[in-house]
Protein backbone atom coordinates (compact mmCIF):
# COMPACT_ATOMS: atom_id res chain seq x y z
CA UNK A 1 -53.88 77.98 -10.48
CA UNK A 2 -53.45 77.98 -6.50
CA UNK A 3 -55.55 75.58 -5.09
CA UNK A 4 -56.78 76.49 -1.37
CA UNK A 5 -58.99 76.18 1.19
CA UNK A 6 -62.33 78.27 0.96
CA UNK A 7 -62.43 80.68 3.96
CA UNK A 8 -64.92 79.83 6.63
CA UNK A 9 -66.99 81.84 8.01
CA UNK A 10 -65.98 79.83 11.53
CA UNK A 11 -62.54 78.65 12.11
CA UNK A 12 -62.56 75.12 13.57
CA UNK A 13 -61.12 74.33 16.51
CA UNK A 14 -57.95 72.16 17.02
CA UNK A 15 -56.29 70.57 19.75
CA UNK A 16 -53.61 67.96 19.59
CA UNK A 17 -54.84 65.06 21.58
CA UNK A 18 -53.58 61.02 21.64
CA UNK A 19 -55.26 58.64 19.57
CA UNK A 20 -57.97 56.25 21.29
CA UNK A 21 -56.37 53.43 21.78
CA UNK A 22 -59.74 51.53 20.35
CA UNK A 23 -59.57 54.24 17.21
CA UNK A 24 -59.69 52.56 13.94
CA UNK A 25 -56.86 53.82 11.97
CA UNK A 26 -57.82 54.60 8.18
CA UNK A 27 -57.42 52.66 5.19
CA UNK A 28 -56.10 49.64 7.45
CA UNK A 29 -58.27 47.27 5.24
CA UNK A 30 -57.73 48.99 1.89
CA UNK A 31 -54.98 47.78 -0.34
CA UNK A 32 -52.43 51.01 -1.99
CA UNK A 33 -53.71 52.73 -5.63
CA UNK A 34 -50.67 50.61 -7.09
CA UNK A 35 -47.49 48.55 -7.10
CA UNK A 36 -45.67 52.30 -7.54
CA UNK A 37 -46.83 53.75 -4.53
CA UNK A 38 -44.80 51.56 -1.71
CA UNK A 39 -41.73 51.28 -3.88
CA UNK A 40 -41.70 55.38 -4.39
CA UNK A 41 -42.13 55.92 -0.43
CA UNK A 42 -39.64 53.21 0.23
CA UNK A 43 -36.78 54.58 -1.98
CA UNK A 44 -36.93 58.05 -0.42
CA UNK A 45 -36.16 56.49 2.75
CA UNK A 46 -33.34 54.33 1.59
CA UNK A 47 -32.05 56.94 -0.16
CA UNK A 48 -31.81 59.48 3.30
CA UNK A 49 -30.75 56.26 5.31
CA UNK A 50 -27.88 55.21 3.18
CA UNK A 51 -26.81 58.62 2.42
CA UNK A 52 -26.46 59.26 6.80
CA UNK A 53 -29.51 61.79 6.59
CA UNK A 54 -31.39 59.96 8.62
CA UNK A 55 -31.09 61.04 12.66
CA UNK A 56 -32.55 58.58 15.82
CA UNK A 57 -34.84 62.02 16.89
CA UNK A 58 -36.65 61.99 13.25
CA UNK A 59 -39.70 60.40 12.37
CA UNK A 60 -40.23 59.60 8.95
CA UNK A 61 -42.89 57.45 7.67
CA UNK A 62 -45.55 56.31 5.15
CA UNK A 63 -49.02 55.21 5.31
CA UNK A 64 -48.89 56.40 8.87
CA UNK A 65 -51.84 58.20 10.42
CA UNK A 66 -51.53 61.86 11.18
CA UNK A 67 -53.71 63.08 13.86
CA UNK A 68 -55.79 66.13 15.22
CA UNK A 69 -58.29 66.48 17.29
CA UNK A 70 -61.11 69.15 15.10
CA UNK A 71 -64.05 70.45 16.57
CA UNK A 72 -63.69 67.93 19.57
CA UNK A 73 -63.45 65.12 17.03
CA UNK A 74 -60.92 62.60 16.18
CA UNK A 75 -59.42 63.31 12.31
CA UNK A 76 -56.97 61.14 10.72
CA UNK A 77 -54.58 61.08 7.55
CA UNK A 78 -52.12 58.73 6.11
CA UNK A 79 -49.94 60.13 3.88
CA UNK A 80 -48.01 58.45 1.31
CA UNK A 81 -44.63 59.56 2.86
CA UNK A 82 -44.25 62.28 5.39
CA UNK A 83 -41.12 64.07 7.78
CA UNK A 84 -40.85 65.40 11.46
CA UNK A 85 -37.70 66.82 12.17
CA UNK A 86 -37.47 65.99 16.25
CA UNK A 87 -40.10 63.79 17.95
CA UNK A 88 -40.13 62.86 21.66
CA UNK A 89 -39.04 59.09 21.53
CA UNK A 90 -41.39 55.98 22.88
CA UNK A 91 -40.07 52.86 25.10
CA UNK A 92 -38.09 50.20 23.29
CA UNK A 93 -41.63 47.62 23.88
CA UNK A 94 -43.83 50.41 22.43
CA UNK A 95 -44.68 50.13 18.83
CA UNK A 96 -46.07 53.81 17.41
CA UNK A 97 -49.21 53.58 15.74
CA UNK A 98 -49.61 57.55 15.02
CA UNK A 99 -48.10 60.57 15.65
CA UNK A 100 -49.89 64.04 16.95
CA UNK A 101 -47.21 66.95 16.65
CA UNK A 102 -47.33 69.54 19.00
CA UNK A 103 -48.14 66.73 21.76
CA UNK A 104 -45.22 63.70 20.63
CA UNK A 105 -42.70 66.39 19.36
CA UNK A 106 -42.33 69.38 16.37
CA UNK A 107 -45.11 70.38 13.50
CA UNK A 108 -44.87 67.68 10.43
CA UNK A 109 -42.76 69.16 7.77
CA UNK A 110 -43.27 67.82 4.68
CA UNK A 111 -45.82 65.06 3.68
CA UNK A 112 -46.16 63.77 0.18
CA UNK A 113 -49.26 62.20 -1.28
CA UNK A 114 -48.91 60.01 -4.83
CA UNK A 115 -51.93 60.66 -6.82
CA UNK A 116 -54.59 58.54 -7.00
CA UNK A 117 -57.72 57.87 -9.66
CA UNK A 118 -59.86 59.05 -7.29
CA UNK A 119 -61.18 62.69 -8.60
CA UNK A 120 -58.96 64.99 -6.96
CA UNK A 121 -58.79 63.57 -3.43
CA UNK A 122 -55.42 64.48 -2.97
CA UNK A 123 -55.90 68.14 -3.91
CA UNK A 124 -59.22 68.42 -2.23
CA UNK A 125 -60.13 71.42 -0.14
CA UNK A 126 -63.49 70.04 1.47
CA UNK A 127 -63.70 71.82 4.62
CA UNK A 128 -66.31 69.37 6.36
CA UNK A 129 -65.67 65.98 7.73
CA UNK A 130 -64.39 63.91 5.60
CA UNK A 131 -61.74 67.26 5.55
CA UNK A 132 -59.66 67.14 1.99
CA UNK A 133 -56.48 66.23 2.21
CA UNK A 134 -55.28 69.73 1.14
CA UNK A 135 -57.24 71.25 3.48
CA UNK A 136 -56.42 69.25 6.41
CA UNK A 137 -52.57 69.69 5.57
CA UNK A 138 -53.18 73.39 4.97
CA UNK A 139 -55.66 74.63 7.57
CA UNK A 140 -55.36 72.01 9.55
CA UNK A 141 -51.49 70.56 10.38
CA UNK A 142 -50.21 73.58 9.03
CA UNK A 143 -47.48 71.73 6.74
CA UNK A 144 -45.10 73.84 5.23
CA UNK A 145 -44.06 71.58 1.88
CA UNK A 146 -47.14 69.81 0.67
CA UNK A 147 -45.77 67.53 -2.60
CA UNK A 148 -47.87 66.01 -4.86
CA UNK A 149 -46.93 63.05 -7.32
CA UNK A 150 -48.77 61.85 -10.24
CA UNK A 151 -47.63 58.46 -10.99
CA UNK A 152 -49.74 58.40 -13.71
CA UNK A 153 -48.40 60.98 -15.82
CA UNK A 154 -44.83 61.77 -13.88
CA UNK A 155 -45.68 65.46 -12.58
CA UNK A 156 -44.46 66.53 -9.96
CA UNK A 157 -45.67 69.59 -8.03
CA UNK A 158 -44.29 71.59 -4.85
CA UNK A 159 -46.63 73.66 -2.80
CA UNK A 160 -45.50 76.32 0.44
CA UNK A 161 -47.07 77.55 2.74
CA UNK A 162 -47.28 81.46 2.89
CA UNK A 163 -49.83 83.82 4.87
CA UNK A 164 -51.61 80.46 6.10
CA UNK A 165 -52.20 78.87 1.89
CA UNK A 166 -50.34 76.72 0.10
CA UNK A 167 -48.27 78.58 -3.15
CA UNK A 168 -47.20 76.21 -5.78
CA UNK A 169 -43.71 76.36 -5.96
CA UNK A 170 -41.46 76.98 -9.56
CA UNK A 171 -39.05 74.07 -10.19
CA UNK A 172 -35.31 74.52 -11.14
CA UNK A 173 -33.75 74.45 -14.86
CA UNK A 174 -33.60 70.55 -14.68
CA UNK A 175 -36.79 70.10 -13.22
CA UNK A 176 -36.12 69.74 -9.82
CA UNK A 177 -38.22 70.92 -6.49
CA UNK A 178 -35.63 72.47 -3.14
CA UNK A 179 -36.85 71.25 -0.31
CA UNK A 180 -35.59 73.25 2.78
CA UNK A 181 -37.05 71.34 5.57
CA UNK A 182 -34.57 68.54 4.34
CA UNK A 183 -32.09 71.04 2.74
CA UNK A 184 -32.21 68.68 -0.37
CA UNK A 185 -33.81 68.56 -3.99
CA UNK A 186 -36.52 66.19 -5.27
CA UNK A 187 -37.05 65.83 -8.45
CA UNK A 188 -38.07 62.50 -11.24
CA UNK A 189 -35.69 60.16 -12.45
CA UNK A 190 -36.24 57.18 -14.74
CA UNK A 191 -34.78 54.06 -14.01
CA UNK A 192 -34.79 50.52 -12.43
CA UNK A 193 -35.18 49.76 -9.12
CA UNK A 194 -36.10 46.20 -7.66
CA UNK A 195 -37.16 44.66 -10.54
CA UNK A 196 -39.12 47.58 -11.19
CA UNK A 197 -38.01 50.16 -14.45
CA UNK A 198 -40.59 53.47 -14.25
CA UNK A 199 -40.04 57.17 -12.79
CA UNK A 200 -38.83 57.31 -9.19
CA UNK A 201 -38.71 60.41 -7.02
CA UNK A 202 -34.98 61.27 -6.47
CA UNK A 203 -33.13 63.17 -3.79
CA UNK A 204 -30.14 65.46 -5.20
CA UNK A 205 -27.94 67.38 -3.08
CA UNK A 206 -27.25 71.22 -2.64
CA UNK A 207 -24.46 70.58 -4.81
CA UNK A 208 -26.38 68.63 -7.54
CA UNK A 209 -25.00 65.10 -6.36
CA UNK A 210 -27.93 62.70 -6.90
CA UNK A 211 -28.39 60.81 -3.30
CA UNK A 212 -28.17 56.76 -4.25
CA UNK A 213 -29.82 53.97 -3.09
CA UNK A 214 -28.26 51.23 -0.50
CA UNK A 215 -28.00 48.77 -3.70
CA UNK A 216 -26.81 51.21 -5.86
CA UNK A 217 -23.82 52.27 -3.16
CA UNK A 218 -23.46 48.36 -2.45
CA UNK A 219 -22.72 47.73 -6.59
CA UNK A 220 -20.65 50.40 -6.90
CA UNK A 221 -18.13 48.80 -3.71
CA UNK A 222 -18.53 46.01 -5.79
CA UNK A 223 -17.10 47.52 -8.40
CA UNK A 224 -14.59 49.31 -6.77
CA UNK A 225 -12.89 46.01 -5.17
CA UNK A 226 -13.26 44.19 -8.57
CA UNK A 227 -10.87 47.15 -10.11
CA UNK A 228 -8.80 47.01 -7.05
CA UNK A 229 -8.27 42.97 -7.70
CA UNK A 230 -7.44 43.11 -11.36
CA UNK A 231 -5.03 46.20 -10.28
CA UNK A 232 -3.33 43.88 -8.16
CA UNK A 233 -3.47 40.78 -10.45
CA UNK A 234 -1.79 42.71 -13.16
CA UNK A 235 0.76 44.47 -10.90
CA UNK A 236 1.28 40.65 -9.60
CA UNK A 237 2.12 39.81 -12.82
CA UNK A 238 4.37 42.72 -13.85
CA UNK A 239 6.69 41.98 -11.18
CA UNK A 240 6.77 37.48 -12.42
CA UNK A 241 7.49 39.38 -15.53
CA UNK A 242 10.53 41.09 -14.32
CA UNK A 243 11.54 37.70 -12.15
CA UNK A 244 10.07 39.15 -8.59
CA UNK A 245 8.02 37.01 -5.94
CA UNK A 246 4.65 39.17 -5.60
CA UNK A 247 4.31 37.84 -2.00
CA UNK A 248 7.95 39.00 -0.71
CA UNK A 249 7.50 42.23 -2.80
CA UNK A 250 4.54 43.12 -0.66
């Protein structure tokens, strides 16, 4: 079924504005749906960052308030992780507290939101203030790749824009989503992370090359010089063997 925004009989006007500096951002006193939620957003970054994906012009965030200005009114969302290609950088003493494409640098490309308990408030379409988050990211931002995550019971679901409404998108043969803003694939893996063993959203290459972690890159140098030291402890001790000094060998 394609979920989208009723038509209106009015379209609403937008404007992209700066945030009031006295505007209070949402869910600043609300603690996240679950211990999942910050540790999915988190590895998605680590992943880009140790993998060199991850450019001084981009802006990539989570739980970071989105902004438009709607009918001459403030609207905010946070999204559980979100992408901007090329943003217009800030002073080294200014600490960004929200972002308002079209007036800080390009459209948002690809926001994620992790399912929550609360009946379909990810997926709603509610076209009055409070807006739905689907509508907002739809009608609103104009997001191309809207991905939705249900922690709960591990699906994952792709949705493009086309002719102004999201399209849910058909995953591959191994169950994975391309997304072309970030020329990469997304898709579940199961695992252990942190302390943590449960279903973690994975990058994978063009090529089908999974993207890893920092930790998992750092254990496997780890390994790497551990085989290169018993290499060149047994080498050491094939040349004793045939009467040779290791040290005036090398």
């Amino acid at each position: 079924m394609v979920l989208q925004a009723p038509l209106q009989k009015k379209q609403p006007t937008i404007t992209w504005e700066a945030l009031p500096a006295d505007f209070a951002l949402p869910d600043q006193d609300h603690p996240v749906e679950n211990i999942q939620q910050p540790l999915l957003a988190a590895g998605l970054i680590d992943a880009l960052g140790a993998a060199g994906r991850i450019q001084p012009q981009m802006l990539i965030g989570s739980n970071f308030g989105l902004v438009a200005n709607v009918n001459k009114k403030t609207v905010v969302k946070a999204p559980d992780w979100f992408y901007v290609p090329n943003v217009q950088p800030v002073a080294s003493d200014v600490i960004r507290r929200s972002y308002t494409q079209n007036l800080e640098g390009e459209a948002i490309a690809v926001v994620m939101e992790f399912l929550s308990n609360e009946d379909n408030g990810e997926l709603s379409v509610r076209t009055t203030p409070p807006y739905g988050k689907l509508y907002f990211y739809e009608q609103i931002l104009a997001v191309p790749t809207y991905v939705t995550y249900d922690p709960y019971e591990s699906i994952l679901e792709v949705r493009r824009l086309q002719n102004k409404q999201y399209v849910p998108q058909e995953a591959s043969e191994n169950g994975h989503h391309w997304i072309a803003e970030l020329e990469l694939f997304l898709g579940i893996w199961s695992g252990e992370r942190l302390c943590q063993t449960m279903n973690w959203l994975r990058w994978w290459d063009a090529d089908g090359n999974m993207l890893h972690w920092s930790s998992e890159q750092a254990s496997q140098e780890r390994q790497r010089a551990e085989q290169e030291r018993q290499r060149s402890n047994k080498l050491a001790a094939k040349l004793r063997e045939l009467g040779l000094d290791p040290d005036e060998v090398a």
